[in-house]
C-alpha atoms as a PDB file:
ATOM      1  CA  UNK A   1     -36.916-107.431  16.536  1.00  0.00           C
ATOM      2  CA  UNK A   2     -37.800-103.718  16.405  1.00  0.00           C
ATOM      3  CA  UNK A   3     -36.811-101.164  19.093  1.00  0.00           C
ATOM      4  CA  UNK A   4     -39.616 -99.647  21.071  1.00  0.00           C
ATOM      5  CA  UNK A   5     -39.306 -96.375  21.679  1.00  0.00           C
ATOM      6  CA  UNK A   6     -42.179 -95.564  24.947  1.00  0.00           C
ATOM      7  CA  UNK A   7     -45.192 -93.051  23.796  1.00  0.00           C
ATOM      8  CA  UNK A   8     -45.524 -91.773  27.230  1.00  0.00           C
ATOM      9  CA  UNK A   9     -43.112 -88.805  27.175  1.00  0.00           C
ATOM     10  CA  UNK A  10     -44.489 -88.491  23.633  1.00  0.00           C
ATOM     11  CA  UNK A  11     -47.722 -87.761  25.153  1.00  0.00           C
ATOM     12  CA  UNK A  12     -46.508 -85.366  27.561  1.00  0.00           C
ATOM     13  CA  UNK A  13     -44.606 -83.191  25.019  1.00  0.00           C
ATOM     14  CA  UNK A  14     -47.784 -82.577  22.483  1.00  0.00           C
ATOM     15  CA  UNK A  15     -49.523 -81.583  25.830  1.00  0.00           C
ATOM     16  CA  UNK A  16     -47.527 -78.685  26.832  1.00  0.00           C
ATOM     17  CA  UNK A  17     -47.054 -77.443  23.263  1.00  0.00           C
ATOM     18  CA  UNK A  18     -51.438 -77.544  23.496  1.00  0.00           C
ATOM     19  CA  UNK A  19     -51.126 -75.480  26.246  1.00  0.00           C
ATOM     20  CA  UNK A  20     -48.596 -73.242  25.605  1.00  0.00           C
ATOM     21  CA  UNK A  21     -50.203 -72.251  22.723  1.00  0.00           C
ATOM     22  CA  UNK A  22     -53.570 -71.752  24.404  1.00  0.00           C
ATOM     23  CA  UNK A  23     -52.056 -69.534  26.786  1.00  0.00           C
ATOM     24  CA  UNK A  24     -49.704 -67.501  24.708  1.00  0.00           C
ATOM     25  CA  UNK A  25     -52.931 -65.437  23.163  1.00  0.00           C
ATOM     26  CA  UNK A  26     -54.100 -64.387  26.387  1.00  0.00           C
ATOM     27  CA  UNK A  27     -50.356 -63.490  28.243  1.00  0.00           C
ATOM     28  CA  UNK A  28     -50.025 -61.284  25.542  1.00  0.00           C
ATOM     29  CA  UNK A  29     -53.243 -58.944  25.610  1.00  0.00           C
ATOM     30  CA  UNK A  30     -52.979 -55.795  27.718  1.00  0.00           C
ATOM     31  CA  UNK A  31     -53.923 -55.847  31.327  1.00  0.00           C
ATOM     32  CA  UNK A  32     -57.256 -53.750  31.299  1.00  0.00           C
ATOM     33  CA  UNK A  33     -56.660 -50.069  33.021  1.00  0.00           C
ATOM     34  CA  UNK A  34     -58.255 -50.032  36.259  1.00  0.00           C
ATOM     35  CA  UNK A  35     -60.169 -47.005  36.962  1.00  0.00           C
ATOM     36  CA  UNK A  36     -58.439 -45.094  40.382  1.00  0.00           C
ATOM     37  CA  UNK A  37     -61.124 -42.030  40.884  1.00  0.00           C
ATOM     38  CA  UNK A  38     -59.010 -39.885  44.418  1.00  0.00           C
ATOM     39  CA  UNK A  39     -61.302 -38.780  46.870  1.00  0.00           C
ATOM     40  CA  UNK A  40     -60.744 -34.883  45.987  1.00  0.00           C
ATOM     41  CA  UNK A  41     -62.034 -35.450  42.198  1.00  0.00           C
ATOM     42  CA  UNK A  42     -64.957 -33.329  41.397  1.00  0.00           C
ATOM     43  CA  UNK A  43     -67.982 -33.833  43.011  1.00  0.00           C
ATOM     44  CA  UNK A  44     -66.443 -35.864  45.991  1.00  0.00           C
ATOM     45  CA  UNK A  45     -65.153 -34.351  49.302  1.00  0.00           C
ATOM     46  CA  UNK A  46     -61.561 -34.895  50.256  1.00  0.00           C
ATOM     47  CA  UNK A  47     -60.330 -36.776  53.058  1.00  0.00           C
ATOM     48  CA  UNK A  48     -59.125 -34.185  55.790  1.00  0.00           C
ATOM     49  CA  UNK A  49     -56.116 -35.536  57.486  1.00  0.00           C
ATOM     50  CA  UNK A  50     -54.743 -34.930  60.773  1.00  0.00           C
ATOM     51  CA  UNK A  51     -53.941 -31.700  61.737  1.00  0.00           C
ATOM     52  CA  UNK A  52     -49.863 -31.784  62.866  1.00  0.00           C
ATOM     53  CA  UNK A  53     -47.514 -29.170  64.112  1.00  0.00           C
ATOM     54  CA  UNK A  54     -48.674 -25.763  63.555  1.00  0.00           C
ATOM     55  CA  UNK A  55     -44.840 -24.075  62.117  1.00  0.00           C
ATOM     56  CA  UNK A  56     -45.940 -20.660  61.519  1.00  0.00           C
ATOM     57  CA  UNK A  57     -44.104 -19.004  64.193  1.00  0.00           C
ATOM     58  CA  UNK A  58     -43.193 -15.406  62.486  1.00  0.00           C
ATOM     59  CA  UNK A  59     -46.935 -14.235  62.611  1.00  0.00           C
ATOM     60  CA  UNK A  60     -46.725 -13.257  66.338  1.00  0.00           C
ATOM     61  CA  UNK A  61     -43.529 -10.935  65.158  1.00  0.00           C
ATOM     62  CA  UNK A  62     -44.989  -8.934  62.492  1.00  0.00           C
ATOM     63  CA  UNK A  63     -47.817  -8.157  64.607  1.00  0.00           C
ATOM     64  CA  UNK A  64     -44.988  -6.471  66.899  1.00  0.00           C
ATOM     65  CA  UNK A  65     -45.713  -4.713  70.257  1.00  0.00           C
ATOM     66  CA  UNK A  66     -48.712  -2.033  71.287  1.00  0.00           C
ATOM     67  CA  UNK A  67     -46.668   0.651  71.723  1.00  0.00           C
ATOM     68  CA  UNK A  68     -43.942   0.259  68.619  1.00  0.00           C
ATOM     69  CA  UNK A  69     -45.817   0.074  65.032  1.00  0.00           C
ATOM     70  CA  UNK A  70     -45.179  -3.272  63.163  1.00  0.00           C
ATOM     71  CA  UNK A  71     -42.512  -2.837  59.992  1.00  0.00           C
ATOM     72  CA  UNK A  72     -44.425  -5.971  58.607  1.00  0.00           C
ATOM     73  CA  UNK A  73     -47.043  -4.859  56.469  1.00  0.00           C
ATOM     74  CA  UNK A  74     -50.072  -7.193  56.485  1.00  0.00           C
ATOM     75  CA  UNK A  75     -50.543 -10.077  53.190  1.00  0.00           C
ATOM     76  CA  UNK A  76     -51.920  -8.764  50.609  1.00  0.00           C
ATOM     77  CA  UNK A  77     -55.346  -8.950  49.980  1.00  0.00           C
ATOM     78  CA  UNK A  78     -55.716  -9.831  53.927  1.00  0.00           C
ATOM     79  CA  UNK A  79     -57.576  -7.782  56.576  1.00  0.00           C
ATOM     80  CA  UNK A  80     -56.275  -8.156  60.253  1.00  0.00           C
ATOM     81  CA  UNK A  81     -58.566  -6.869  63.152  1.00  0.00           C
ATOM     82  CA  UNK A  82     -57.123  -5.830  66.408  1.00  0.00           C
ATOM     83  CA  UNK A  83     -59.557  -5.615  70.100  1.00  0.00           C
ATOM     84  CA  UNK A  84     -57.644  -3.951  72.924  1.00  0.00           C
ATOM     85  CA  UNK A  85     -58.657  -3.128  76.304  1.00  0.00           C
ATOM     86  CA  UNK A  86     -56.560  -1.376  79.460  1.00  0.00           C
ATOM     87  CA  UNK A  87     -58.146  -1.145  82.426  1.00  0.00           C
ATOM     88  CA  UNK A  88     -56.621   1.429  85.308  1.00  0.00           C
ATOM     89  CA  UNK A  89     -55.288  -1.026  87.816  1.00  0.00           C
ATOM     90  CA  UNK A  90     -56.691   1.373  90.627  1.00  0.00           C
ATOM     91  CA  UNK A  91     -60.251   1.264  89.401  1.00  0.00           C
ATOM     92  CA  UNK A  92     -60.836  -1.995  87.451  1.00  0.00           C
ATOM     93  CA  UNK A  93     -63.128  -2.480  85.544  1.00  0.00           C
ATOM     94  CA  UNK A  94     -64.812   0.660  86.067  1.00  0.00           C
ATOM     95  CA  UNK A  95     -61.752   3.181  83.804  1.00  0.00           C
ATOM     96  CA  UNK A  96     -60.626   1.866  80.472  1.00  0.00           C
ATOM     97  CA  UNK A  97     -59.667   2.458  77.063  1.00  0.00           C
ATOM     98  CA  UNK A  98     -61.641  -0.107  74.388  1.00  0.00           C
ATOM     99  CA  UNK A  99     -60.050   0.387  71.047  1.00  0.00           C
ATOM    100  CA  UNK A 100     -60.857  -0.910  67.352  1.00  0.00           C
ATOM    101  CA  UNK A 101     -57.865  -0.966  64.654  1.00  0.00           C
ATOM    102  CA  UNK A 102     -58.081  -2.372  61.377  1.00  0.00           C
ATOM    103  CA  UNK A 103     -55.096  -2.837  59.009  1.00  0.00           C
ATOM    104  CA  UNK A 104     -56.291  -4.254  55.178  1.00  0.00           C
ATOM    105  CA  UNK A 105     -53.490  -4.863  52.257  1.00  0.00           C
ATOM    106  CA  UNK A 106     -54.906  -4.367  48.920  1.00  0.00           C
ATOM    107  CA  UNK A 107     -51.485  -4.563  47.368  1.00  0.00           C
ATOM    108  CA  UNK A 108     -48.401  -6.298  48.566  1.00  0.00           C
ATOM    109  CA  UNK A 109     -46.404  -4.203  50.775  1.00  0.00           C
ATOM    110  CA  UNK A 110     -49.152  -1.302  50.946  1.00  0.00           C
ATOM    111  CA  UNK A 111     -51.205  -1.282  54.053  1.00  0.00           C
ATOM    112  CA  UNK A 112     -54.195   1.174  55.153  1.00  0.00           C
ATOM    113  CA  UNK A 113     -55.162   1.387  58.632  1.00  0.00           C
ATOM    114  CA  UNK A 114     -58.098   2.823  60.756  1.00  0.00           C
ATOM    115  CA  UNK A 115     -58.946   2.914  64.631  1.00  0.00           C
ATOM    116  CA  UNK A 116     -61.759   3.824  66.506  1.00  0.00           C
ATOM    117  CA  UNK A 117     -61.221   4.331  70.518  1.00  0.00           C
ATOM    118  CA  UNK A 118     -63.949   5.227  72.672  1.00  0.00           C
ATOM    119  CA  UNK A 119     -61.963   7.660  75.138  1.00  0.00           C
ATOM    120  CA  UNK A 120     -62.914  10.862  75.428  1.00  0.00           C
ATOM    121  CA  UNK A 121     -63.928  12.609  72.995  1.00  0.00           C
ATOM    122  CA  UNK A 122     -64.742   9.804  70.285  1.00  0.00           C
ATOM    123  CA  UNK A 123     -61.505   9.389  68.349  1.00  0.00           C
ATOM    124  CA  UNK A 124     -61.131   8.405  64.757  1.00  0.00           C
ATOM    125  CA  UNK A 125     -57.113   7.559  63.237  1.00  0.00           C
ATOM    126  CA  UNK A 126     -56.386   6.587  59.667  1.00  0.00           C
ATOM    127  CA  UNK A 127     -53.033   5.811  58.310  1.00  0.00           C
ATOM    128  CA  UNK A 128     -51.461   5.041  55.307  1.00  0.00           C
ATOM    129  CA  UNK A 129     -47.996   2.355  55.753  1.00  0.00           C
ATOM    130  CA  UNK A 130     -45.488   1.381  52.666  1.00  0.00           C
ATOM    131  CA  UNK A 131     -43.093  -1.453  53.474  1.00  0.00           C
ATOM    132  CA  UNK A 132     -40.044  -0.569  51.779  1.00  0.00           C
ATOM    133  CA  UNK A 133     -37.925  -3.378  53.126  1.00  0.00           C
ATOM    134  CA  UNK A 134     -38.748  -6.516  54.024  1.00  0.00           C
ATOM    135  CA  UNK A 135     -36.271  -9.312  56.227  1.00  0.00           C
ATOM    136  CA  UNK A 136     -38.620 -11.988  54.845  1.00  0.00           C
ATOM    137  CA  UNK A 137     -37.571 -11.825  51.309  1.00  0.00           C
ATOM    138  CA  UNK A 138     -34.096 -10.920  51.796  1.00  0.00           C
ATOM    139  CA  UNK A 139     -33.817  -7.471  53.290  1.00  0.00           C
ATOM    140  CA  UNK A 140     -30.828  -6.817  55.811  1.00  0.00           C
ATOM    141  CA  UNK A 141     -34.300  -5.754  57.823  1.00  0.00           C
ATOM    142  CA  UNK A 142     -37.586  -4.624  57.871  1.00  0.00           C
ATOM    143  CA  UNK A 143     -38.550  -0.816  57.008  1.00  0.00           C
ATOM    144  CA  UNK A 144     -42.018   0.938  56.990  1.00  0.00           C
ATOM    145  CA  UNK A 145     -42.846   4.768  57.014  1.00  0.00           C
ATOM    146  CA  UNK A 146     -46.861   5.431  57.621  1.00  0.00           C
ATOM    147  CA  UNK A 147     -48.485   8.804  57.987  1.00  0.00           C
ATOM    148  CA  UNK A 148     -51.523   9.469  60.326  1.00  0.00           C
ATOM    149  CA  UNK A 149     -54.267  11.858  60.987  1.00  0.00           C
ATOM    150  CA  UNK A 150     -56.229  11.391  64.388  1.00  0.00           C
ATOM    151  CA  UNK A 151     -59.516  13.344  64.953  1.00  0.00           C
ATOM    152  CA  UNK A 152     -58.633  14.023  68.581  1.00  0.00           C
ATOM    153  CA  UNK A 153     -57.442  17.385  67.919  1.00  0.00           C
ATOM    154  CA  UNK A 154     -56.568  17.515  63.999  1.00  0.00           C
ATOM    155  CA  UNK A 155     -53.222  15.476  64.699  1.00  0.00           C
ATOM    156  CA  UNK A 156     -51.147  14.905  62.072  1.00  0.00           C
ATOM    157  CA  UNK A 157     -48.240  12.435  62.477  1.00  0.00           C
ATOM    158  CA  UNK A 158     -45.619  10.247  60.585  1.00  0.00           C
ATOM    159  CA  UNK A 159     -43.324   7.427  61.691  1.00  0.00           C
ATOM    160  CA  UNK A 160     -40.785   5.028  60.600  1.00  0.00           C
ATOM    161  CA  UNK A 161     -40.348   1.457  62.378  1.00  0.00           C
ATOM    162  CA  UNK A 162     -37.418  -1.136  61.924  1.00  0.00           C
ATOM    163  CA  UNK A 163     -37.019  -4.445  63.196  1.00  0.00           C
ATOM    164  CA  UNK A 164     -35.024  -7.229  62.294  1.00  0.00           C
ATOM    165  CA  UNK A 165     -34.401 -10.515  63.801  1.00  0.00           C
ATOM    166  CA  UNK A 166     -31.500 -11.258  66.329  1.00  0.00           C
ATOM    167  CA  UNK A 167     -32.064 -15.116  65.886  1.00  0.00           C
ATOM    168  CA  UNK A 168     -35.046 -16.244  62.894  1.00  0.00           C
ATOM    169  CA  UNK A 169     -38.255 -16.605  64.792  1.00  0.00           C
ATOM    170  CA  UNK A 170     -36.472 -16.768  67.891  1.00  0.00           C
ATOM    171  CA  UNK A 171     -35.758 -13.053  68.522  1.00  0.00           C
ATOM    172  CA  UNK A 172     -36.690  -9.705  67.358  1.00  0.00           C
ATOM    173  CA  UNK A 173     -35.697  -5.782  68.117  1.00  0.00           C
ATOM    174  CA  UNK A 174     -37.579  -3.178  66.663  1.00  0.00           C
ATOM    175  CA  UNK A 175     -37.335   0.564  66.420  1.00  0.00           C
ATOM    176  CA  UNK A 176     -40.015   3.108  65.914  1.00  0.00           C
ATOM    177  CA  UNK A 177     -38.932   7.211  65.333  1.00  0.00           C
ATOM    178  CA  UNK A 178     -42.255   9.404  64.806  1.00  0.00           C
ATOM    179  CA  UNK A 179     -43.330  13.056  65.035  1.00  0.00           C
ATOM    180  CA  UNK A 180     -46.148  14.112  65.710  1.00  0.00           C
ATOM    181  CA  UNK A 181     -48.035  17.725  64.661  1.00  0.00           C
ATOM    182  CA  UNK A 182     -49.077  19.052  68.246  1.00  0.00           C
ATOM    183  CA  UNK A 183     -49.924  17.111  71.560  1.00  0.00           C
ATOM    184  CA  UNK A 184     -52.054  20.281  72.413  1.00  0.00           C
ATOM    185  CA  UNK A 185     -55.011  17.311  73.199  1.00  0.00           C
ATOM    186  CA  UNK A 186     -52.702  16.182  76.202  1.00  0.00           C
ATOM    187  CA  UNK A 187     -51.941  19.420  77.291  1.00  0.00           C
ATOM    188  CA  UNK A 188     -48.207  20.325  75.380  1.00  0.00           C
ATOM    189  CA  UNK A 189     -49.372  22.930  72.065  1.00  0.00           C
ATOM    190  CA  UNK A 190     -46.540  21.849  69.927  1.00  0.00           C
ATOM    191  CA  UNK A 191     -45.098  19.064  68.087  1.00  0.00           C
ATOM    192  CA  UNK A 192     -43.418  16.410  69.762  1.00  0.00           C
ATOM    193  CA  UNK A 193     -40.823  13.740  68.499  1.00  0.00           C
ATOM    194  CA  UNK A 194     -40.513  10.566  70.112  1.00  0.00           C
ATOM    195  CA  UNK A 195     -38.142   7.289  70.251  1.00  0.00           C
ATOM    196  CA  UNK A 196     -39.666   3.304  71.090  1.00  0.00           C
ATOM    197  CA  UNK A 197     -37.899   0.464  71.582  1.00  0.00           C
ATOM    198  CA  UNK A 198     -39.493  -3.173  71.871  1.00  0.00           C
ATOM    199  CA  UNK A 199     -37.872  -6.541  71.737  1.00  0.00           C
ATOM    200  CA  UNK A 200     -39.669 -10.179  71.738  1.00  0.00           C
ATOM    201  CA  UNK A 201     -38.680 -13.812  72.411  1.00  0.00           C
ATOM    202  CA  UNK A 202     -39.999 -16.729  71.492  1.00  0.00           C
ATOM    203  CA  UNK A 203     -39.623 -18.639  74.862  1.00  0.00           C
ATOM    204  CA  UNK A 204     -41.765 -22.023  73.938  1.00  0.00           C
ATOM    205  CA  UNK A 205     -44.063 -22.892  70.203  1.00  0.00           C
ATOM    206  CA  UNK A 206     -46.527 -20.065  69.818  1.00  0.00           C
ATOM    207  CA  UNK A 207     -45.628 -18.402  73.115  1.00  0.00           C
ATOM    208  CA  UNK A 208     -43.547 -14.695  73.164  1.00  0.00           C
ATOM    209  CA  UNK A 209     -42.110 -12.532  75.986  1.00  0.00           C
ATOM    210  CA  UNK A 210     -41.701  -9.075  74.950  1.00  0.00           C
ATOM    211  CA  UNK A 211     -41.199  -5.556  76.342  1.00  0.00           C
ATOM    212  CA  UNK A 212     -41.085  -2.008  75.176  1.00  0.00           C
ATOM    213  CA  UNK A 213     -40.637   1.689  75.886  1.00  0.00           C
ATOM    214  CA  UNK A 214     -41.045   5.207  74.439  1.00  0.00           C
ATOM    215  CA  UNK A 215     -38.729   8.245  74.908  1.00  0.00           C
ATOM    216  CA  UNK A 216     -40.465  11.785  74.404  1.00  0.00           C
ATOM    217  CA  UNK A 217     -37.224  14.424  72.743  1.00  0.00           C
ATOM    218  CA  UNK A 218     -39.244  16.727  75.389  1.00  0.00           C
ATOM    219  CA  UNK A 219     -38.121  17.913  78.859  1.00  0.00           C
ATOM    220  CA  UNK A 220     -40.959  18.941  80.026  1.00  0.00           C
ATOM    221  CA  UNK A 221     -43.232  15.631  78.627  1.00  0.00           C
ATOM    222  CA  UNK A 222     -40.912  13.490  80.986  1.00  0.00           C
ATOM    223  CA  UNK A 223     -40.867  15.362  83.765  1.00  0.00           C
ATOM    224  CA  UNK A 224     -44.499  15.635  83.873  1.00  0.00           C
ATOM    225  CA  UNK A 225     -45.476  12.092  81.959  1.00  0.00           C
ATOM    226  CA  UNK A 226     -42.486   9.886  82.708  1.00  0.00           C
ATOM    227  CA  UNK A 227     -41.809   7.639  79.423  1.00  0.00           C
ATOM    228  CA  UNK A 228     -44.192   4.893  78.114  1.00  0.00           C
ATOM    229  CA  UNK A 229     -43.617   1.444  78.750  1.00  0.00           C
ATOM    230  CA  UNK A 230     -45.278  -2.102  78.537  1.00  0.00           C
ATOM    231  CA  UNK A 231     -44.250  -5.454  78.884  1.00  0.00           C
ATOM    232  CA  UNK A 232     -46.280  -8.878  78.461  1.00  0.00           C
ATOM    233  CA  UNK A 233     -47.212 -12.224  77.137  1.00  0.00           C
ATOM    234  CA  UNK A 234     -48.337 -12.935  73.398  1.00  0.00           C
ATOM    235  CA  UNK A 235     -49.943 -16.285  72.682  1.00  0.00           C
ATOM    236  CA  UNK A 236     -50.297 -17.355  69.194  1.00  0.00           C
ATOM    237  CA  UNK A 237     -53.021 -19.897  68.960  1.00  0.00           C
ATOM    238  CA  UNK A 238     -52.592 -22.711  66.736  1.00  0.00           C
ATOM    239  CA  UNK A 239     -54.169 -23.552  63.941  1.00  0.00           C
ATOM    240  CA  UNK A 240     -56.022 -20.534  64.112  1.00  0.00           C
ATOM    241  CA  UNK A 241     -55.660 -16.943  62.640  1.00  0.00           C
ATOM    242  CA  UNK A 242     -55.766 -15.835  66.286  1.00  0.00           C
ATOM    243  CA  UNK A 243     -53.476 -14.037  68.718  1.00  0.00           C
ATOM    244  CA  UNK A 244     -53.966 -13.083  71.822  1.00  0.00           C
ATOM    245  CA  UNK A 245     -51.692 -10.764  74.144  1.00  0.00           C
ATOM    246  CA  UNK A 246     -51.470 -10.048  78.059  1.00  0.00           C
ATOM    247  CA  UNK A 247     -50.124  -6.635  79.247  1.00  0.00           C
ATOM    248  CA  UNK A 248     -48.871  -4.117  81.696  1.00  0.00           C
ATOM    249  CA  UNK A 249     -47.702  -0.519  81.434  1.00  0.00           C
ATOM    250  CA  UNK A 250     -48.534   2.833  81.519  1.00  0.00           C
ATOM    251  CA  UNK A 251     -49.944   3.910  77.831  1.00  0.00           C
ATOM    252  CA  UNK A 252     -52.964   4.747  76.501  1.00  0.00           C
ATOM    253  CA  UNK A 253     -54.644   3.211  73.991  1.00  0.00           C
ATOM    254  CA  UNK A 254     -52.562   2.378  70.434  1.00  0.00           C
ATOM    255  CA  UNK A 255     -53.283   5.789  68.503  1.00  0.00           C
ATOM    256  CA  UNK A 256     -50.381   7.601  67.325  1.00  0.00           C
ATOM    257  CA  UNK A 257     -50.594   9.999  70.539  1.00  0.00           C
ATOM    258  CA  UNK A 258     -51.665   7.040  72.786  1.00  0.00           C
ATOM    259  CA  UNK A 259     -48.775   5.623  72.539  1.00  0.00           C
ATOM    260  CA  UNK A 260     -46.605   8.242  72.635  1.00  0.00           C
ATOM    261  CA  UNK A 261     -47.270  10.557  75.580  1.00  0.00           C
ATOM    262  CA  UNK A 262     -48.812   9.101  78.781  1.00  0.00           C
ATOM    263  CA  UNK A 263     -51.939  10.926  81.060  1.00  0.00           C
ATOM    264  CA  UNK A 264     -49.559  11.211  84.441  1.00  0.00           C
ATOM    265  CA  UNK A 265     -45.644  10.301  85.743  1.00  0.00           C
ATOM    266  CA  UNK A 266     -47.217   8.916  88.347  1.00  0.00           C
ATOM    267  CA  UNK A 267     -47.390   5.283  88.343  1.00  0.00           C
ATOM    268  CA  UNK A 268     -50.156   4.630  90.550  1.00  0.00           C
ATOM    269  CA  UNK A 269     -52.103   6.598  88.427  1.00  0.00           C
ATOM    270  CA  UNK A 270     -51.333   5.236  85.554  1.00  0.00           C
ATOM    271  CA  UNK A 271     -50.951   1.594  85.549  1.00  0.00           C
ATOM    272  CA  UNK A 272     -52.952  -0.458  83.244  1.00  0.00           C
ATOM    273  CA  UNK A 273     -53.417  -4.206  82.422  1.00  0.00           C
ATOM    274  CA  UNK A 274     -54.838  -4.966  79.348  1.00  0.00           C
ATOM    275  CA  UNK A 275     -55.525  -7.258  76.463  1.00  0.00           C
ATOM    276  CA  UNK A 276     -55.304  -6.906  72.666  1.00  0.00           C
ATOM    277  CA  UNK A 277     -57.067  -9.613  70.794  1.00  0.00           C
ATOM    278  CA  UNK A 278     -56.380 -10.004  66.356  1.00  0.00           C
ATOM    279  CA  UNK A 279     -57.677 -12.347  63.868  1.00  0.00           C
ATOM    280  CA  UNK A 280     -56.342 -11.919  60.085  1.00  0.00           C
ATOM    281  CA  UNK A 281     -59.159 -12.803  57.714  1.00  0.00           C
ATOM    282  CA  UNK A 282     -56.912 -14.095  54.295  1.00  0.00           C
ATOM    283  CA  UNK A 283     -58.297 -13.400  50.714  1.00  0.00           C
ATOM    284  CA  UNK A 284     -60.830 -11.176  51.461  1.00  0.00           C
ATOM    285  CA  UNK A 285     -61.786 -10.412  47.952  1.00  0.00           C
ATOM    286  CA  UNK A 286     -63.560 -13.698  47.817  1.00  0.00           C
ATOM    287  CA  UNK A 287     -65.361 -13.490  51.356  1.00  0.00           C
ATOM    288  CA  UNK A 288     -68.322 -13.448  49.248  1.00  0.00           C
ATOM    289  CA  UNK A 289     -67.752 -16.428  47.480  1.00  0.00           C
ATOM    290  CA  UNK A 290     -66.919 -18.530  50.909  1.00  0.00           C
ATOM    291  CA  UNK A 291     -69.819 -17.079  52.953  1.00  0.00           C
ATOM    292  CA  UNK A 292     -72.202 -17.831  50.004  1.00  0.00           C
END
């Protein structure tokens, strides 16, 4: 009698070698790529995600006060464009002082300015501002000379401002020495130094306290004119190359003279409340290509 050996698992063996082999071929091609095309290729417009926290806090800083010049150049190749407006608190809105100023960067730490202010007579200022030091990249602080002429009587004037933070983007003290060629247009024929002060807090996000004051080195300039002084609120808007400041005090508009010697000691006289509105247009070498 002959063992019988059963075919069944036989059967079941040649299977799976069938089909193991069948498969092997196709496990071992490459998976085809799969084409991914992003959203900001060429020719497609990118998806535009939510706008979160807006961080840039040190813009409101360099702008500094009205009556202390900035030692923060503007970017280069940026344009920033001041509107400021006092009113006398006596007679508002019938006296005040509108005023243009314009401060473009063609190179990085050079700055050119001009203002327009509509007192009178029609007054025209142009300056000229290096930043030799600069806190942002290192600097124990921030240091700017800028010359000046002003068309209200042939003035020509220089200062020097300094500020550097007490806490980063928390709080800043500035400094601002200048001279200036006569004050003959205010009533004093010779030259006249003066001294400002200003300091700013960042009290909440985009929103600043800050305060400052200018010393005439003449007797007879603050017996008659008192020193300068303003104090306010600056509000950074976010997400937007906007700033907007609230003010009291007893200067004139933000010329070199303007802010240096006042129209009366008398502070019913002379109060103001005012406004100064900027925007700072970036990369304006290719304005043409974004506006057409």
């Amino acid at each position: 009698m002959f063992n019988t050996v059963s075919k069944k698992p036989i059967i079941n063996l040649v299977a799976l070698s069938l089909c193991a082999g069948l498969a092997a071929p196709a496990l071992a091609q490459q998976p085809e790529a799969i084409e991914c095309r992003c959203d900001t290729a060429p020719g497609t417009q990118p998806i535009r995600p939510g706008r979160g926290p807006d961080l840039d806090y040190g813009r409101a800083f360099a702008e500094g006060s009205p009556l202390v010049f900035s030692a923060s150049t503007v970017e280069a190749d940026s344009l920033n464009i001041f509107y400021s407006h006092n009113f006398f608190w006596s007679t508002v809105p019938r006296g005040s002082n509108p005023a243009f100023w314009f401060k473009y960067s063609p190179l990085e730490r050079l700055q050119i300015d001009a203002m327009t202010t509509l007192r009178s007579p029609f007054e025209v200022e142009i300056g000229l501002a290096w930043q030799i030091l600069d806190e942002s990249k290192g600097d124990l602080l921030s240091l700017t000379p800028r010359l000046a002429y002003n068309s209200r009587g042939n003035l020509v004037g220089g200062e020097i401002a300094a500020s550097r933070f007490i806490f980063p983007e928390l709080w800043q003290v500035g400094a601002d020495l200048r001279l200036l060629s006569t004050a003959e247009p205010d009533g004093f024929n010779r030259p006249v130094a003066a001294l400002g002060f200003n300091t700013m807090i960042r009290v909440w996000k985009h929103w600043h306290l800050y305060g400052d004051v200018v010393v005439p080195f003449d007797g007879e300039i603050l017996q008659q004119r008192s020193v300068l002084w303003s104090a306010g609120i600056k509000k950074r808007i976010p997400h937007t190359p906007h700033i907007l400041t609230l003010y009291v005090g007893n200067a004139q508009e933000q010329s070199l003279a303007g802010r240096t010697i006042s129209t009366s000691n008398k502070l019913g006289d002379v109060f103001r409340i005012g406004f100064v509105f900027s925007i700072a247009i970036d990369e304006v070498s290719h304005m043409p290509e974004k506006l057409f």
